[in-house]
Protein backbone atom coordinates (compact mmCIF):
# COMPACT_ATOMS: atom_id res chain seq x y z
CA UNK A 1 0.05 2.07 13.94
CA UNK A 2 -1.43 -0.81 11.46
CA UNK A 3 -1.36 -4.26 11.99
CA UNK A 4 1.32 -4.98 9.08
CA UNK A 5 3.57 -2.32 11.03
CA UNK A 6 3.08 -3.81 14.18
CA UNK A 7 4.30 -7.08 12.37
CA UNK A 8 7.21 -5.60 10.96
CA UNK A 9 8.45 -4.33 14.02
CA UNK A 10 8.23 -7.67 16.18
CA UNK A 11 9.64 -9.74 12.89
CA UNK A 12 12.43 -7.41 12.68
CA UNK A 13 13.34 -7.51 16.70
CA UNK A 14 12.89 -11.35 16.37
CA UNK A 15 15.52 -11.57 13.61
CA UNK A 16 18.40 -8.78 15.06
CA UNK A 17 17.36 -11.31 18.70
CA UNK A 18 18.53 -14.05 16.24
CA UNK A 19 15.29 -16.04 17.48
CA UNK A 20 13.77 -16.43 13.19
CA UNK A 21 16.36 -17.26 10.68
CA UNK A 22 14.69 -15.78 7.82
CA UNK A 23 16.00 -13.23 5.46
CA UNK A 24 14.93 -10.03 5.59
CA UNK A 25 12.79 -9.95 2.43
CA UNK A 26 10.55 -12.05 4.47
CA UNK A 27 11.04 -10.00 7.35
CA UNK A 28 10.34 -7.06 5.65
CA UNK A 29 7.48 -8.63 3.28
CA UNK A 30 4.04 -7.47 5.81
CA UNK A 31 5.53 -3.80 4.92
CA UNK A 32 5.68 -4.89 1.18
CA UNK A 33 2.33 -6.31 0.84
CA UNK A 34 0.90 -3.14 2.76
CA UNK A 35 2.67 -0.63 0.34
CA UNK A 36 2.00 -2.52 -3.15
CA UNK A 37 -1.67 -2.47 -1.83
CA UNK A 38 -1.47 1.71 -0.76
CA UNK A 39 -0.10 1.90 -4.28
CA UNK A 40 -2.76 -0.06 -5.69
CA UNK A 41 -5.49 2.34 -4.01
CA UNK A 42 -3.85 5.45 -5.44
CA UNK A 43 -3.64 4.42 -8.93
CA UNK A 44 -7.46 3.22 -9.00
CA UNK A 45 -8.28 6.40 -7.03
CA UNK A 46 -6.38 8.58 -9.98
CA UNK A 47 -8.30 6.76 -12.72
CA UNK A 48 -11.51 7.17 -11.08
CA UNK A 49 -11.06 11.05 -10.81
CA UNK A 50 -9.45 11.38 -14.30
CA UNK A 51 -13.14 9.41 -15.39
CA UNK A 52 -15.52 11.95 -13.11
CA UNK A 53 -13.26 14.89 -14.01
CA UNK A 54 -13.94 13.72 -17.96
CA UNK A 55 -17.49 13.06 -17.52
CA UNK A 56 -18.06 16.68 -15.78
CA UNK A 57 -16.01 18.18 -18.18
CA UNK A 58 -18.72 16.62 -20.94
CA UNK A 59 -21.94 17.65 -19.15
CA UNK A 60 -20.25 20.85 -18.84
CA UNK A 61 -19.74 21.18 -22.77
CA UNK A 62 -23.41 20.09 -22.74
CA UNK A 63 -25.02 23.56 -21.34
């Protein structure tokens, strides 16, 4: 388990214990942050392998 889980977990038992008032966007925002940035990583990860996968497909064409 991560540290933004971890943080999720003892936000959300800290707002059902009614000891935060915050809503639960905030609550829930550590999770948020941590997925936009796993989504981040996969989309930079798919354009990098589209670019090798064109550049082997052009040395290929080479020979």
């Amino acid at each position: 388990m991560g540290f933004t889980e971890v943080l999720t977990i003892i936000f959300i038992v800290l707002k059902l214990l009614n000891i935060i008032d915050w809503n639960w966007f905030l609550v829930l925002l550590p999770e948020i942050i941590a997925l936009t940035i796993y989504l981040i990583i996969v989309v930079i990860g798919i354009f990098q392998y589209r670019s090798i996968n064109k550049e082997f497909k052009r040395i290929k064409d080479k020979f």
